[in-house]
PDB file of N, CA and C in Angstrom:
ATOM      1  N   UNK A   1      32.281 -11.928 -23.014  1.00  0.00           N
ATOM      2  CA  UNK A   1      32.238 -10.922 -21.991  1.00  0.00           C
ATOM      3  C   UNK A   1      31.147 -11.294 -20.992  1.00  0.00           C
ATOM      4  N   UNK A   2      31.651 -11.559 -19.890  1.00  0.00           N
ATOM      5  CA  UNK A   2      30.810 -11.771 -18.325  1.00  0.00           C
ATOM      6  C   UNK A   2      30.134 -10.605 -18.113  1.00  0.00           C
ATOM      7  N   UNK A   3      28.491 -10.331 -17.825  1.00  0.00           N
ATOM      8  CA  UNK A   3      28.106  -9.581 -17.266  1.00  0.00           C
ATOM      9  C   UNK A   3      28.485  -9.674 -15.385  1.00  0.00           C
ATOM     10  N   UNK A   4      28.730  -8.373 -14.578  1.00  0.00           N
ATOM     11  CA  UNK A   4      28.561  -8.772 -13.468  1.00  0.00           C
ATOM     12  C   UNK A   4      27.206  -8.644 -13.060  1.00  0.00           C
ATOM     13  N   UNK A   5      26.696  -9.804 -12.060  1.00  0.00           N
ATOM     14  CA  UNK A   5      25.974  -9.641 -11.296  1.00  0.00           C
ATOM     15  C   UNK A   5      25.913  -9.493 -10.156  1.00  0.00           C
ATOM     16  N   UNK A   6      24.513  -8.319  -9.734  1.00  0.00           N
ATOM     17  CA  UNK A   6      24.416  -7.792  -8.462  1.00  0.00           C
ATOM     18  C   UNK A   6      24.076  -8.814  -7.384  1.00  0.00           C
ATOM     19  N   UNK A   7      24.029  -8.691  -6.192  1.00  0.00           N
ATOM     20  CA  UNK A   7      23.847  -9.834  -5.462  1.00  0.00           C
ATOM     21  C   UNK A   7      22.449 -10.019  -5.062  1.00  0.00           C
ATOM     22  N   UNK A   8      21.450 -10.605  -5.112  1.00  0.00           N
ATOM     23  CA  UNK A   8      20.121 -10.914  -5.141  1.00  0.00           C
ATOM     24  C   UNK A   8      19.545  -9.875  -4.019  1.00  0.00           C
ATOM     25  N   UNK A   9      18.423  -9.560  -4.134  1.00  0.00           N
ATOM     26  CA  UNK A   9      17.554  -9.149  -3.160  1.00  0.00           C
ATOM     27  C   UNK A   9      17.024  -9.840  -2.661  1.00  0.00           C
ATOM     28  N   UNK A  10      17.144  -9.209  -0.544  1.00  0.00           N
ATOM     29  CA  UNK A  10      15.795 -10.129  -0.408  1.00  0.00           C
ATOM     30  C   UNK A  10      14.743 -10.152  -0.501  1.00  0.00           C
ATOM     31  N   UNK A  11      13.810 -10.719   0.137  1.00  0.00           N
ATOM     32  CA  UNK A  11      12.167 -10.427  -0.356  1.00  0.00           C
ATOM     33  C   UNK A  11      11.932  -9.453   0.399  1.00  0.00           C
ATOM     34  N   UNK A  12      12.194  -8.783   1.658  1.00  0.00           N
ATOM     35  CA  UNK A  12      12.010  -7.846   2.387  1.00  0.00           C
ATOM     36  C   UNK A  12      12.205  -6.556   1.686  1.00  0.00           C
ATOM     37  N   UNK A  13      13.376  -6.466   0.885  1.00  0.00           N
ATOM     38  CA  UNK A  13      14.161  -4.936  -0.273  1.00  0.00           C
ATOM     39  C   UNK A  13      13.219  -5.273  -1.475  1.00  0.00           C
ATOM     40  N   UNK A  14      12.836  -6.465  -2.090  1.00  0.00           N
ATOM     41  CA  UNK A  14      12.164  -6.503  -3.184  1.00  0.00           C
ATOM     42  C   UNK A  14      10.558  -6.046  -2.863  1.00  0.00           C
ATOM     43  N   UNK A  15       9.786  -6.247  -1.488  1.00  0.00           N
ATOM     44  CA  UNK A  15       8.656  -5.679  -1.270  1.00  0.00           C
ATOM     45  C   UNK A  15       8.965  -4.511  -0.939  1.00  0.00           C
ATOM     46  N   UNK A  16       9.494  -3.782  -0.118  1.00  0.00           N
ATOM     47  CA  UNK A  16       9.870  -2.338  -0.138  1.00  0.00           C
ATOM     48  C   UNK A  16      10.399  -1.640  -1.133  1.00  0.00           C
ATOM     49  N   UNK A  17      10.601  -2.061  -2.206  1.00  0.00           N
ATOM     50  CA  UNK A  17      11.226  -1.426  -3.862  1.00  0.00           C
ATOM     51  C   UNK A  17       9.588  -1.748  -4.244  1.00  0.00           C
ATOM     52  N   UNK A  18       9.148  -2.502  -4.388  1.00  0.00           N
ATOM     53  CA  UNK A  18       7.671  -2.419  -5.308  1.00  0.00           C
ATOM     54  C   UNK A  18       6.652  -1.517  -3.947  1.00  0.00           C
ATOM     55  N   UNK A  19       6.732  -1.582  -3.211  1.00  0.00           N
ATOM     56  CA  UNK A  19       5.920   0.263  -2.255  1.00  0.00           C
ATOM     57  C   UNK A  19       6.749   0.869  -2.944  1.00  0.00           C
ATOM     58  N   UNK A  20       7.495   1.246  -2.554  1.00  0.00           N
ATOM     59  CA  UNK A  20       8.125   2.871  -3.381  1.00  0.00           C
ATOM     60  C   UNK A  20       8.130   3.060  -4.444  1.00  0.00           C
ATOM     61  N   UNK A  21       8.264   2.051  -5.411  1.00  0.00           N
ATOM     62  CA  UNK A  21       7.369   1.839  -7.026  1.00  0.00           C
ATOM     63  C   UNK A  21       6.294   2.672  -7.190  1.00  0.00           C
ATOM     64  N   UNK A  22       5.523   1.920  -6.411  1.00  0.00           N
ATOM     65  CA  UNK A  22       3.734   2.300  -6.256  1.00  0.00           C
ATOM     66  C   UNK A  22       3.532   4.085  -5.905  1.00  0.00           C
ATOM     67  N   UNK A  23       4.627   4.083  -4.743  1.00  0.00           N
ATOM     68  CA  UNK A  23       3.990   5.235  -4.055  1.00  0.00           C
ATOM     69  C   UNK A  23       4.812   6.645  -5.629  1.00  0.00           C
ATOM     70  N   UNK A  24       5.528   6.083  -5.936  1.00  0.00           N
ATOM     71  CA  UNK A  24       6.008   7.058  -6.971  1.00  0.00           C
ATOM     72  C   UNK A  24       5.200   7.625  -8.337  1.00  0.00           C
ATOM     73  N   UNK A  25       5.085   6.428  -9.426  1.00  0.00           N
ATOM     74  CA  UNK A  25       4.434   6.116  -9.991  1.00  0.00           C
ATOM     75  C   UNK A  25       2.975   7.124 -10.409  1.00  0.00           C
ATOM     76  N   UNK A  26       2.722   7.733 -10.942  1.00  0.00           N
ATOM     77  CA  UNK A  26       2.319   8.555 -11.557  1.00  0.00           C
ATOM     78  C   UNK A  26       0.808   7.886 -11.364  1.00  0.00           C
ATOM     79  N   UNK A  27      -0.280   8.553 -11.066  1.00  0.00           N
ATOM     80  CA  UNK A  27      -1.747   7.861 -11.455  1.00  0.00           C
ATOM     81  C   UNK A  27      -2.654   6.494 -10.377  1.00  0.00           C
ATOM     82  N   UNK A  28      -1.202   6.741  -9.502  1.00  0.00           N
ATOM     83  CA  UNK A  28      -1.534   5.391  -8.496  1.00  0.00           C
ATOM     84  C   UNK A  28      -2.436   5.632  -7.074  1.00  0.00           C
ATOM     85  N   UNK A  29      -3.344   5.100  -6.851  1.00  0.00           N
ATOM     86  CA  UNK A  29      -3.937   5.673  -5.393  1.00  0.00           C
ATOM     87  C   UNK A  29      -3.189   5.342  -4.387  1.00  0.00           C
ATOM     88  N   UNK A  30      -2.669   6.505  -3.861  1.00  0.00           N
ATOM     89  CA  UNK A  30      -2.254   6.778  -2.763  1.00  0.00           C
ATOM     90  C   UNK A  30      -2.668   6.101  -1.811  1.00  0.00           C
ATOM     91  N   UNK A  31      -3.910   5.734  -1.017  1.00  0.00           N
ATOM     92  CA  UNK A  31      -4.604   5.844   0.202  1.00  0.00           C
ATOM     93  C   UNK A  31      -4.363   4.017  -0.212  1.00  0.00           C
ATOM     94  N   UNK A  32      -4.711   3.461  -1.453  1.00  0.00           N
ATOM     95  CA  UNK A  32      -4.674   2.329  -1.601  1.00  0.00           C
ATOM     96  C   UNK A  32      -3.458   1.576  -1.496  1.00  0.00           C
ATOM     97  N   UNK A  33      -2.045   2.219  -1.803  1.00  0.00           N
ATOM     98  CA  UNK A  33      -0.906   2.110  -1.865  1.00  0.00           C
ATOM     99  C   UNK A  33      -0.350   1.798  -0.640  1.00  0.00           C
ATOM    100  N   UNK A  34      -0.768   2.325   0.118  1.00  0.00           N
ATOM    101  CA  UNK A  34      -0.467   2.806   1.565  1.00  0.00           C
ATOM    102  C   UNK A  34      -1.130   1.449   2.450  1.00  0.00           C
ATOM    103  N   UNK A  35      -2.053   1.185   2.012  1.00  0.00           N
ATOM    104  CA  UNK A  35      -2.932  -0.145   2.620  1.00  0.00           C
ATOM    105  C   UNK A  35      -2.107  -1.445   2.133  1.00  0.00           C
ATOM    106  N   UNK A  36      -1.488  -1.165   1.501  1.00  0.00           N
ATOM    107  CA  UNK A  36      -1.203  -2.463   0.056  1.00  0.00           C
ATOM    108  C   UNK A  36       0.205  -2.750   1.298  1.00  0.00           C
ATOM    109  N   UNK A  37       1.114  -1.226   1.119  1.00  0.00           N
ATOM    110  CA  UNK A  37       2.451  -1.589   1.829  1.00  0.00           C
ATOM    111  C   UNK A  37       2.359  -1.582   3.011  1.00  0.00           C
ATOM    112  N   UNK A  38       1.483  -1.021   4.013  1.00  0.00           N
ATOM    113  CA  UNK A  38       1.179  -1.487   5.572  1.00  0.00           C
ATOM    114  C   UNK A  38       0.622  -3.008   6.128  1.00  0.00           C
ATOM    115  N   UNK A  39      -0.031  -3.732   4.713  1.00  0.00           N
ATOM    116  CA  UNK A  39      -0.509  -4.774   5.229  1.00  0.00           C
ATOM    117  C   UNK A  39       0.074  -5.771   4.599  1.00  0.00           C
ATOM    118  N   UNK A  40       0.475  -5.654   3.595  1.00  0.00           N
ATOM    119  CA  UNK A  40       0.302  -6.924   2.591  1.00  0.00           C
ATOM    120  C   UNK A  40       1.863  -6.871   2.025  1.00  0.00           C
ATOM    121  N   UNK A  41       2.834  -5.775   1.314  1.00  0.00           N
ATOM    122  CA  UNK A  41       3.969  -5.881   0.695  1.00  0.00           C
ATOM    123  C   UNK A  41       5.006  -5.834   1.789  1.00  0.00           C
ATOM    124  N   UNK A  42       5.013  -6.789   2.310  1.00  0.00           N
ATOM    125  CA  UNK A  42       5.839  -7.252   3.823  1.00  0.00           C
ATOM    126  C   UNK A  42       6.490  -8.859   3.730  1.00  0.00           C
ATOM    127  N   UNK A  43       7.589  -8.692   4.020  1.00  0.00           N
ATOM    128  CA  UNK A  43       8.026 -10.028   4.238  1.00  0.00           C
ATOM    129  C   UNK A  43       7.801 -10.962   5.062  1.00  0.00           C
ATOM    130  N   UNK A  44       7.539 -10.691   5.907  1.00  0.00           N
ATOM    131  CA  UNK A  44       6.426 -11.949   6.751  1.00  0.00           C
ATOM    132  C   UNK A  44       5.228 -11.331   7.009  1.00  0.00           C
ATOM    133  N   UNK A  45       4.445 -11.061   6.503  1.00  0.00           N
ATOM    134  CA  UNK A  45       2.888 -10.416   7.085  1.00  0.00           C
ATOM    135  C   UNK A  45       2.502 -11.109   7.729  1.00  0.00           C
ATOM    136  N   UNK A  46       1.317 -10.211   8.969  1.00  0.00           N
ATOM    137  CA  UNK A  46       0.425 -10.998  10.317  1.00  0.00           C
ATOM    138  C   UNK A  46      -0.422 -12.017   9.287  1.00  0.00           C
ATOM    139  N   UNK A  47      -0.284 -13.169  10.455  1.00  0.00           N
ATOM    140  CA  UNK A  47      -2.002 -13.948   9.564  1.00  0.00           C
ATOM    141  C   UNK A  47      -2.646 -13.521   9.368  1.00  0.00           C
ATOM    142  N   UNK A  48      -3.043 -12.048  10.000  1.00  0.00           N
ATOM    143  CA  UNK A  48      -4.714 -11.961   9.617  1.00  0.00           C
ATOM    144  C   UNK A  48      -4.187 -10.457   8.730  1.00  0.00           C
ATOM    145  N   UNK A  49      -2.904 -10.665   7.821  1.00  0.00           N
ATOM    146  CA  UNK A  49      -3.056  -9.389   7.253  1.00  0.00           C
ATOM    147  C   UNK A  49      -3.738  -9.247   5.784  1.00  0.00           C
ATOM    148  N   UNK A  50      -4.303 -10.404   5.677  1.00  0.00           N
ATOM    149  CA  UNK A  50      -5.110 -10.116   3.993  1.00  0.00           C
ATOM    150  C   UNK A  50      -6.807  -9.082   4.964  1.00  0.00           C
ATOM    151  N   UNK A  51      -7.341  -9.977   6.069  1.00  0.00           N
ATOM    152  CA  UNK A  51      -8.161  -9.303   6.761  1.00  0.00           C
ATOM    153  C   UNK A  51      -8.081  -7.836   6.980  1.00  0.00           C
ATOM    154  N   UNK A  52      -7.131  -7.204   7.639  1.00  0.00           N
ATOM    155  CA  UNK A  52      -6.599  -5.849   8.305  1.00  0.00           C
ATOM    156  C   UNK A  52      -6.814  -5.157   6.792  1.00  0.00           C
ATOM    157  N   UNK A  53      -6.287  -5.523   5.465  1.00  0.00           N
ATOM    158  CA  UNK A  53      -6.155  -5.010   4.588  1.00  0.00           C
ATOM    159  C   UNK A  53      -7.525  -4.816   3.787  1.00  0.00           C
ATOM    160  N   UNK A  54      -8.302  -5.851   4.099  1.00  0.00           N
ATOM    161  CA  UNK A  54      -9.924  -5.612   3.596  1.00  0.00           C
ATOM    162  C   UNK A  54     -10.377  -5.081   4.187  1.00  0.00           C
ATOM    163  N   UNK A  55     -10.470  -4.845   5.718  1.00  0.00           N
ATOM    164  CA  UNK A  55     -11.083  -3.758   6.734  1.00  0.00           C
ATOM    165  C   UNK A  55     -10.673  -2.339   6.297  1.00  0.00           C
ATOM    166  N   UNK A  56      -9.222  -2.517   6.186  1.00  0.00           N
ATOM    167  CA  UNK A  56      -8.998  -0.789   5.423  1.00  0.00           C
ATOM    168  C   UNK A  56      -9.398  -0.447   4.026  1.00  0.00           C
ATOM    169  N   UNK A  57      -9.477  -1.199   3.608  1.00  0.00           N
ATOM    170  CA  UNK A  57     -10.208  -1.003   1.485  1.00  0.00           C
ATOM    171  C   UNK A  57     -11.876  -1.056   2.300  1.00  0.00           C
ATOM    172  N   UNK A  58     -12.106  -1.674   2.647  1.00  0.00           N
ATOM    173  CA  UNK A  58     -13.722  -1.159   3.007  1.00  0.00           C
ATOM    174  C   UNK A  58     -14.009   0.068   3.511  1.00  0.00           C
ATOM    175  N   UNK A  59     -13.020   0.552   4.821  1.00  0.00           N
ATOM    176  CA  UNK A  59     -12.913   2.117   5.062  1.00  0.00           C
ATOM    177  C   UNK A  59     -12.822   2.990   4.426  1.00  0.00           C
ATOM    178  N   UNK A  60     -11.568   2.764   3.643  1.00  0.00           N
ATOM    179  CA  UNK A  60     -11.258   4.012   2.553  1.00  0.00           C
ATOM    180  C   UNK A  60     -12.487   3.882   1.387  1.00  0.00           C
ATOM    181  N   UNK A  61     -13.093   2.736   0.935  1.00  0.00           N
ATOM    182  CA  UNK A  61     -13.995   3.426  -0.027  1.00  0.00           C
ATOM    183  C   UNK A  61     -15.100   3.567   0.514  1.00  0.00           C
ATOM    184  N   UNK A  62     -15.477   3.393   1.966  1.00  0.00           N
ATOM    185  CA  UNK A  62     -16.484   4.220   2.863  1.00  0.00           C
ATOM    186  C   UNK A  62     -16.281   5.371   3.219  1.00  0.00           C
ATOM    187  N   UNK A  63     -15.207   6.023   3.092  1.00  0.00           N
ATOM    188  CA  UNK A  63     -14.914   7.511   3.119  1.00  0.00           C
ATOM    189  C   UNK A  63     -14.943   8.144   1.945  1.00  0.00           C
ATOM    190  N   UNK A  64     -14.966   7.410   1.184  1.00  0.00           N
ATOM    191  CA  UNK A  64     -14.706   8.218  -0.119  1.00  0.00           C
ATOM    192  C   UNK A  64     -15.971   8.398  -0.992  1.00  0.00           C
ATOM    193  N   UNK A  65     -17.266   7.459  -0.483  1.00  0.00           N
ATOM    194  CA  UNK A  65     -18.182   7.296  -0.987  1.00  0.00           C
ATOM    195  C   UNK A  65     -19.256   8.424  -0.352  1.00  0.00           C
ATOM    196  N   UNK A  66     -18.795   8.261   0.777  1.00  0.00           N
ATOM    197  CA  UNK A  66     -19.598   9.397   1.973  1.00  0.00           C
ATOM    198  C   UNK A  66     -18.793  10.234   2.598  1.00  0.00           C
ATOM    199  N   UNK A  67     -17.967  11.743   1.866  1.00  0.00           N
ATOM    200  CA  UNK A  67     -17.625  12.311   2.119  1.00  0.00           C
ATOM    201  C   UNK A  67     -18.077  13.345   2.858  1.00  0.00           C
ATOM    202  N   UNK A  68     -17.591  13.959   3.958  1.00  0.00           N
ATOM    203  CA  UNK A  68     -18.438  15.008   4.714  1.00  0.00           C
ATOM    204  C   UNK A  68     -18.732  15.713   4.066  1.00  0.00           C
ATOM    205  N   UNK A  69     -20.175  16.460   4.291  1.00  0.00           N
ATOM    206  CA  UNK A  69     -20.657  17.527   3.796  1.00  0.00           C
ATOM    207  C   UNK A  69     -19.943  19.029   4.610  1.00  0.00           C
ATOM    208  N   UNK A  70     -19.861  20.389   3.886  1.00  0.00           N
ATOM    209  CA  UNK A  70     -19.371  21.493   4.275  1.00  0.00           C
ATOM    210  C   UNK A  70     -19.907  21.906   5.532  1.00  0.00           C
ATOM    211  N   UNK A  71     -20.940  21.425   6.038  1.00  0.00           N
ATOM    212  CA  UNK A  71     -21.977  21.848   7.203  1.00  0.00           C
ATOM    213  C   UNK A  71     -21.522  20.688   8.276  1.00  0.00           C
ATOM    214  N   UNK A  72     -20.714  19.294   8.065  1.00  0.00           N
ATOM    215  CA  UNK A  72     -20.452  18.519   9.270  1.00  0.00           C
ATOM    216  C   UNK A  72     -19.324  19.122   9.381  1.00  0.00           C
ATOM    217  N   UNK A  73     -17.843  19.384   8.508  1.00  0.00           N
ATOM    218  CA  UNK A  73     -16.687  20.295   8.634  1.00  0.00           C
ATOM    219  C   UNK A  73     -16.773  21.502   9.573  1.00  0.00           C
ATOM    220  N   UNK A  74     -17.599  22.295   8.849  1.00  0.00           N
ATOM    221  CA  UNK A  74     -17.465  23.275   9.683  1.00  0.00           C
ATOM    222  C   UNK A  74     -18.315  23.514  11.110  1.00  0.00           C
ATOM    223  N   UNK A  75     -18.939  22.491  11.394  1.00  0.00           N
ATOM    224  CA  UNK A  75     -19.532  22.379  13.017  1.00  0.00           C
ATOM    225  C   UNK A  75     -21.061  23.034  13.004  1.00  0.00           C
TER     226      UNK A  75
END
């Protein structure tokens, strides 16, 4: 008995199936997820997208480290 097989993915559906993996996925950072599939889980990424993607992981855990206080929020 022949299994059928499906017809391959490309790398473009196989990086957009592992984001939506991620973004589903129970326990996963969000904000990091989001950096991962804007810069990096792309089928041709910019040259400088490992860069773009360390500039945003340096942001986000500069926001997260120095969160506003209730007194800069509220003015």
């Amino acid at each position: 008995m022949q299994e059928k097989k499906e017809p391959g993915q490309s790398t473009a559906e196989f990086l957009a199936g592992l984001a939506k993996h991620l973004f589903e996925k129970e326990g996963v950072d969000v904000g990091l997820a989001d950096i991962l599939g804007a810069h990096l889980l792309q089928a041709s990424p910019t040259p400088d997208a490992v860069a773009k993607a360390k500039t945003a992981i340096v942001k986000l855990a500069g926001n997260r480290a120095n969160p506003p206080t209730a007194k800069e929020t509220n003015g």
